[in-house]
Each structure stands twice: as structure tokens, then as C-alpha cells.
PDB file of N, CA and C in Angstrom:
ATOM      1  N   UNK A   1     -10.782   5.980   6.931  1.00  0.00           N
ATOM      2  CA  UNK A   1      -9.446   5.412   6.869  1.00  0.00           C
ATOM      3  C   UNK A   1      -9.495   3.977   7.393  1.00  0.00           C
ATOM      4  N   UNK A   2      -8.743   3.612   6.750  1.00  0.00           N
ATOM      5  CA  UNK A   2      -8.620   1.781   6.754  1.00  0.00           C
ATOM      6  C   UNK A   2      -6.773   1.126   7.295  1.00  0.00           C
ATOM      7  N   UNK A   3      -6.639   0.777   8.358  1.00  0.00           N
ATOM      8  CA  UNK A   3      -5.438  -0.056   8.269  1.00  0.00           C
ATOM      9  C   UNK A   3      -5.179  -1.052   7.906  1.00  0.00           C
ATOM     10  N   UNK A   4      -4.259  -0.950   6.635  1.00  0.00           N
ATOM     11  CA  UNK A   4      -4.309  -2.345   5.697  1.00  0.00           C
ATOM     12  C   UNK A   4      -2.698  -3.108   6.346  1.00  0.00           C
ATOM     13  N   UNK A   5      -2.395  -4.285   6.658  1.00  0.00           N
ATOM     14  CA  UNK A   5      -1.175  -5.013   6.687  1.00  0.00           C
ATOM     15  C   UNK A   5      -0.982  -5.902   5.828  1.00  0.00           C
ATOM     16  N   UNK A   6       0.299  -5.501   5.165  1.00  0.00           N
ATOM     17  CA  UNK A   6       1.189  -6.392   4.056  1.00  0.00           C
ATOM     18  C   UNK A   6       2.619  -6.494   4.165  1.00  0.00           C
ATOM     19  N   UNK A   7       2.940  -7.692   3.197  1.00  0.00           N
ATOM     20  CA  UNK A   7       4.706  -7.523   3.344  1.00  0.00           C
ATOM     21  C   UNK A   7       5.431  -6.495   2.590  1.00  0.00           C
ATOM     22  N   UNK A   8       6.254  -6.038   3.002  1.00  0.00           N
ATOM     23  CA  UNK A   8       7.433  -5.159   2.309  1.00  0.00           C
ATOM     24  C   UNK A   8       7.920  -5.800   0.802  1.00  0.00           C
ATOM     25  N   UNK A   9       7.728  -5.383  -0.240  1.00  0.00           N
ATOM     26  CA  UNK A   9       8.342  -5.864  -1.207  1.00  0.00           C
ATOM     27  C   UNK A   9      10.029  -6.087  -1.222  1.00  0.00           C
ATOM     28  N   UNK A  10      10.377  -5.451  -0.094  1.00  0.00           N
ATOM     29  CA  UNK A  10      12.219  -4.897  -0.026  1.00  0.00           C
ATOM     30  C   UNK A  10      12.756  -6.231   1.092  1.00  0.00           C
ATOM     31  N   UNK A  11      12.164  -6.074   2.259  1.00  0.00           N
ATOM     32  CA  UNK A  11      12.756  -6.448   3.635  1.00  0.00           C
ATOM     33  C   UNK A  11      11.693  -7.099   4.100  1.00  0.00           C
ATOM     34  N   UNK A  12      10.295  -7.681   3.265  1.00  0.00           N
ATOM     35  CA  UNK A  12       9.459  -9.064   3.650  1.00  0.00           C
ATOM     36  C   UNK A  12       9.099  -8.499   5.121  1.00  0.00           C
ATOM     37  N   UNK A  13       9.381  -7.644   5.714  1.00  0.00           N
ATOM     38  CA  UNK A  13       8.413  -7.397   7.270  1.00  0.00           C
ATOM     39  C   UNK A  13       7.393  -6.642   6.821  1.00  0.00           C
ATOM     40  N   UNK A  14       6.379  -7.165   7.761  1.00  0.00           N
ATOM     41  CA  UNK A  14       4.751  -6.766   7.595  1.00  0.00           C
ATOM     42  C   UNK A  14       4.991  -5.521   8.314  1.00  0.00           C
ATOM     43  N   UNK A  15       4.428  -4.856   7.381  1.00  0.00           N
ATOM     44  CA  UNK A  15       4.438  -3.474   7.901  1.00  0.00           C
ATOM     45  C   UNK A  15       2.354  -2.596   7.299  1.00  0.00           C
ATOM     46  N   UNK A  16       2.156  -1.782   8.067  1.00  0.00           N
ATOM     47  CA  UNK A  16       1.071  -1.337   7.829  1.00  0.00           C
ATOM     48  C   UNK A  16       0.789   0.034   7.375  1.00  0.00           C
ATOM     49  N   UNK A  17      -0.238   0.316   6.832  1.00  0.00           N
ATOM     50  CA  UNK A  17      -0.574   1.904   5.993  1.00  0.00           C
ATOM     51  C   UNK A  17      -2.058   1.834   6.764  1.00  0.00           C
ATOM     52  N   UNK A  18      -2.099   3.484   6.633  1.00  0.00           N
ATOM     53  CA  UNK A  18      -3.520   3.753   6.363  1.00  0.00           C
ATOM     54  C   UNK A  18      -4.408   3.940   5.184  1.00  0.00           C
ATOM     55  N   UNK A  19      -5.439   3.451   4.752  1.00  0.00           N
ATOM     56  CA  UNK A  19      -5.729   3.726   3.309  1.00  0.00           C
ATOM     57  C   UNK A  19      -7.163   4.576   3.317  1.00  0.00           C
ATOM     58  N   UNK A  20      -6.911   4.950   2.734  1.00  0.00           N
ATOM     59  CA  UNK A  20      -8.573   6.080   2.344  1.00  0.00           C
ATOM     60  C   UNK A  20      -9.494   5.174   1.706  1.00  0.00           C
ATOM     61  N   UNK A  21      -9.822   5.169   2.069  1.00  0.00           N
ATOM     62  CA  UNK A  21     -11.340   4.227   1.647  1.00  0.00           C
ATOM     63  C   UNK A  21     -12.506   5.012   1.267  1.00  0.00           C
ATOM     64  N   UNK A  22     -12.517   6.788   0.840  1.00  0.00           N
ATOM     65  CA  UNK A  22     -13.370   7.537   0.346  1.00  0.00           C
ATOM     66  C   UNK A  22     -13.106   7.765  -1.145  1.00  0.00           C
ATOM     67  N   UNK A  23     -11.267   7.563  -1.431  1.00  0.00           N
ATOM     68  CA  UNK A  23     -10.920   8.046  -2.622  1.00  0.00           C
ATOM     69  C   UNK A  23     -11.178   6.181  -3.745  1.00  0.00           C
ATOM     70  N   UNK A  24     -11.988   6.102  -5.007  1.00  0.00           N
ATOM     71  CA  UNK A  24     -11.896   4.650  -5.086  1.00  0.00           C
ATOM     72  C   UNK A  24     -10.887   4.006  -5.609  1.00  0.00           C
ATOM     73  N   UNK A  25      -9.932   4.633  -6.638  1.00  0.00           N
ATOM     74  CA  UNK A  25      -8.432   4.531  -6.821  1.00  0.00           C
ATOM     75  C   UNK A  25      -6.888   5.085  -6.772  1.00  0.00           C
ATOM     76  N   UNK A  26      -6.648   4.441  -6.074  1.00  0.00           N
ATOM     77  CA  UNK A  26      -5.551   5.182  -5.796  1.00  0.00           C
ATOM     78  C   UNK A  26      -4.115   4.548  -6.153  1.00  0.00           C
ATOM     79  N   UNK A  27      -3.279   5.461  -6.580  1.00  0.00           N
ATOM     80  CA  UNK A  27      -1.479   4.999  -6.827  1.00  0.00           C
ATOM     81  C   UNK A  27      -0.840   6.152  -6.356  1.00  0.00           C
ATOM     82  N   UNK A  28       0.117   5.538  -5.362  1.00  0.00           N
ATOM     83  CA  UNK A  28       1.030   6.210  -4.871  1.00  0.00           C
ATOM     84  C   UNK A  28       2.216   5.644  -4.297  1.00  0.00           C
ATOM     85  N   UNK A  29       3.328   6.508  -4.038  1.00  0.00           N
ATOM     86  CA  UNK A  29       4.423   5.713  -3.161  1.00  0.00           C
ATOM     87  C   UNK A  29       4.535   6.102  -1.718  1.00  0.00           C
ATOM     88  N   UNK A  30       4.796   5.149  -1.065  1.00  0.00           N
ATOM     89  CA  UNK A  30       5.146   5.524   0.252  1.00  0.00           C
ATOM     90  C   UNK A  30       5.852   4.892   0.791  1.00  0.00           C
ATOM     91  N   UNK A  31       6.818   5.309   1.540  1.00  0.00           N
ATOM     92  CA  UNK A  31       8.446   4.442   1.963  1.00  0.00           C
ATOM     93  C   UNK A  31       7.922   3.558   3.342  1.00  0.00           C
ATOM     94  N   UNK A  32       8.719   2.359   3.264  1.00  0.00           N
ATOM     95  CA  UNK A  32       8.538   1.464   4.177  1.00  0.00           C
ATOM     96  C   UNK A  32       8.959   1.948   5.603  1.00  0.00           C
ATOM     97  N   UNK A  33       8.337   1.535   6.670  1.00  0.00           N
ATOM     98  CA  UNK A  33       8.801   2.068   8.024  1.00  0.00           C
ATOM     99  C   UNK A  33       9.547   1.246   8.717  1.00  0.00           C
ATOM    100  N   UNK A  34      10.424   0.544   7.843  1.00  0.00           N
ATOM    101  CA  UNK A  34      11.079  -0.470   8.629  1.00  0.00           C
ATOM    102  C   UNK A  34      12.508  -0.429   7.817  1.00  0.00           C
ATOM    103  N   UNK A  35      12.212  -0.492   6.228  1.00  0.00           N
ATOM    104  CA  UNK A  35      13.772  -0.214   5.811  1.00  0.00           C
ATOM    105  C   UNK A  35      13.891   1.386   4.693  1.00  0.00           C
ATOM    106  N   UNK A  36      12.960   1.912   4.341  1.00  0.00           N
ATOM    107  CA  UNK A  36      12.869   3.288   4.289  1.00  0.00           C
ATOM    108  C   UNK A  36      12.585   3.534   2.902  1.00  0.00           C
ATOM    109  N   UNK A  37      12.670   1.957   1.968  1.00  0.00           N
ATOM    110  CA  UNK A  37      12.741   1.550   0.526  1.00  0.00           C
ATOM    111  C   UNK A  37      10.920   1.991   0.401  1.00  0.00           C
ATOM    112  N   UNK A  38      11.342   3.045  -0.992  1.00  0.00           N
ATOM    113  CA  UNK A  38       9.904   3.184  -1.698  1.00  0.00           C
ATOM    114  C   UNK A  38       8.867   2.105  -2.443  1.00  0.00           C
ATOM    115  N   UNK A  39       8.041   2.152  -1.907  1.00  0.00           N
ATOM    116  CA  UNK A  39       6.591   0.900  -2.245  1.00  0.00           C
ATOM    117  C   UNK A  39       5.731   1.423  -2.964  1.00  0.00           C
ATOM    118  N   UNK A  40       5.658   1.530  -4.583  1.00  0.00           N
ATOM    119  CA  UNK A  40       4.607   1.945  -4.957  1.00  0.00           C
ATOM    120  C   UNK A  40       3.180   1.187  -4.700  1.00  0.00           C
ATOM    121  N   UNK A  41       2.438   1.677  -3.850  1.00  0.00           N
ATOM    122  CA  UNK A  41       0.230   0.804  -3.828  1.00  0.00           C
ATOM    123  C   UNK A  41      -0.454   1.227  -4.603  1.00  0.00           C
ATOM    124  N   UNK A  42      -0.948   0.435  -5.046  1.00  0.00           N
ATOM    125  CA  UNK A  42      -1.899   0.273  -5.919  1.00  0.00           C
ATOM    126  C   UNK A  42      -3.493   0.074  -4.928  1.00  0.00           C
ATOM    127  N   UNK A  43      -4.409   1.077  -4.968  1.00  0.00           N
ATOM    128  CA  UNK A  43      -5.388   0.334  -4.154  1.00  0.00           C
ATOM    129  C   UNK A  43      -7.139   1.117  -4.961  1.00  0.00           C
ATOM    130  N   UNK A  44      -7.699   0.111  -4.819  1.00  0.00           N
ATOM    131  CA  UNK A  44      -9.097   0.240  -5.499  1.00  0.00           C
ATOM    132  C   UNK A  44     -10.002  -0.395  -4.451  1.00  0.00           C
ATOM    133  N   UNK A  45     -11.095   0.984  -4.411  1.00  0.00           N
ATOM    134  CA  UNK A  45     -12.318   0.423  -3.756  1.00  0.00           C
ATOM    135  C   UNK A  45     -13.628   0.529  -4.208  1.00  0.00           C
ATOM    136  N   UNK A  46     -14.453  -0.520  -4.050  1.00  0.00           N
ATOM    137  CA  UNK A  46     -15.804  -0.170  -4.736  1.00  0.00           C
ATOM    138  C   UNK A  46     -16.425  -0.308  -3.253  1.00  0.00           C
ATOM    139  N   UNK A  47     -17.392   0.396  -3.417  1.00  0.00           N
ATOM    140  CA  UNK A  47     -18.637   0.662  -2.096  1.00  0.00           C
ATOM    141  C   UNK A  47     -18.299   0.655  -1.286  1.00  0.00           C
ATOM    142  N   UNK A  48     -16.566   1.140  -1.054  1.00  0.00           N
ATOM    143  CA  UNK A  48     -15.869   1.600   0.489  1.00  0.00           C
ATOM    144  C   UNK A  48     -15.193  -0.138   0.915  1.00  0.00           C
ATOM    145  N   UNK A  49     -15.196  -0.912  -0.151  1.00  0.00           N
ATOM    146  CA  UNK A  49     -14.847  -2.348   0.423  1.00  0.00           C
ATOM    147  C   UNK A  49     -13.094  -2.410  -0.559  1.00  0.00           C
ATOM    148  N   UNK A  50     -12.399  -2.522  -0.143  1.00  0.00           N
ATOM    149  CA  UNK A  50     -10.982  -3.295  -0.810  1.00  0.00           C
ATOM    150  C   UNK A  50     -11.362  -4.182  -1.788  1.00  0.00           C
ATOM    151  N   UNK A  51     -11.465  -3.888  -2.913  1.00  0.00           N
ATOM    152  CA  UNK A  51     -11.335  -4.671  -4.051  1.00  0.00           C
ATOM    153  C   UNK A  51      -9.988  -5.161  -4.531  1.00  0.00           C
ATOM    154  N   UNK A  52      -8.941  -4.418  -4.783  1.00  0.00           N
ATOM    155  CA  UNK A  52      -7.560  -4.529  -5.044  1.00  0.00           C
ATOM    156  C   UNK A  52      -6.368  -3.938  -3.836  1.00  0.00           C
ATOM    157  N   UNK A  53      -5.107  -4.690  -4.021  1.00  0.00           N
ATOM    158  CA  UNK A  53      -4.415  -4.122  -3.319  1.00  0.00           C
ATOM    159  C   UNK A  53      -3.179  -4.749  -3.539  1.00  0.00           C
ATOM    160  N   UNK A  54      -2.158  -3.404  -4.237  1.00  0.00           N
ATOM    161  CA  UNK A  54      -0.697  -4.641  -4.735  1.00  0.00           C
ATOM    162  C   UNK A  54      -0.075  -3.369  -3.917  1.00  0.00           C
ATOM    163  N   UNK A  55       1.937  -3.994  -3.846  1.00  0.00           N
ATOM    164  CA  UNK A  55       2.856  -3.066  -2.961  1.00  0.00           C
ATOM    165  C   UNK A  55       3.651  -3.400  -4.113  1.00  0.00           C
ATOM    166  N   UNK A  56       4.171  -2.853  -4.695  1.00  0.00           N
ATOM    167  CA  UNK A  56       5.404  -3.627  -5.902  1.00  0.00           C
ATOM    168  C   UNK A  56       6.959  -2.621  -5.361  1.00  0.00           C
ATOM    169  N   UNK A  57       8.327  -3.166  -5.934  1.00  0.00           N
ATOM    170  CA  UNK A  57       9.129  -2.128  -5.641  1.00  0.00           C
ATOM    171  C   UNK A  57       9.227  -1.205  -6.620  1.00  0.00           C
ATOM    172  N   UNK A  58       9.997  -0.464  -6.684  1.00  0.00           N
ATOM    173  CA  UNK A  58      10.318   1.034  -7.634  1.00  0.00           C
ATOM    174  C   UNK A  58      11.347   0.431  -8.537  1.00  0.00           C
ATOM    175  N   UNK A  59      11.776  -0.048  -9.301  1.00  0.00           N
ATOM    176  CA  UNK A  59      12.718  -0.268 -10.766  1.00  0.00           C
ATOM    177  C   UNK A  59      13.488   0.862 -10.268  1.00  0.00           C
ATOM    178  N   UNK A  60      14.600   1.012 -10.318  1.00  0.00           N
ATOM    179  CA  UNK A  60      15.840   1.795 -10.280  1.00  0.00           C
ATOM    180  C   UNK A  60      16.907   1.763 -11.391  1.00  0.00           C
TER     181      UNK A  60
END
């Protein structure tokens, strides 16, 4: 596990995740811990290193 810090696509505060760094792509959502708004990540790793990494919001 990896702690990655980025901005909130919603409310711009840096907020942080843990990321798996065993699985090499991953998409999922997970709600911000600051305003509660869903963040879909996007995250890709090759040889356990962060290759990619986006936070976009959810279209409603």
C-alpha cells in the first residue's frame, strides 16, 4: 500500500488515499474525506511504480 496526495476534484483540498500497488490497474470510486463528493481514480502501475494517476468527478 501506497499513500498517494491529490486535490479534490469537488472542494480543491488535498486530501489522501491508500493505493494498492500489487493490483496494476485499477478504477474505482471513493468519496472525499473532506466534502463526502464521489471521486472516480484511475490508477496504473507497472513494476509496483505509479505510472498513472487521475481523480475526475462523477457526471450527475
Amino acid at each position: 500500500m501506497e499513500e498517494h496526495f491529490f486535490q479534490c476534484p469537488y472542494c480543491w483540498e488535498e486530501i489522501s488515499m491508500l493505493l494498492d500497488t500489487s493490483v496494476p490497474y485499477q478504477v474505482y470510486v471513493e468519496d472525499c474525506e473532506v466534502c463526502c463528493n464521489p471521486i472516480e481514480l484511475t490508477v496504473r502501475y507497472e513494476d509496483q511504480q505509479l505510472t498513472e494517476f487521475s481523480a475526475s468527478d462523477i457526471e450527475q
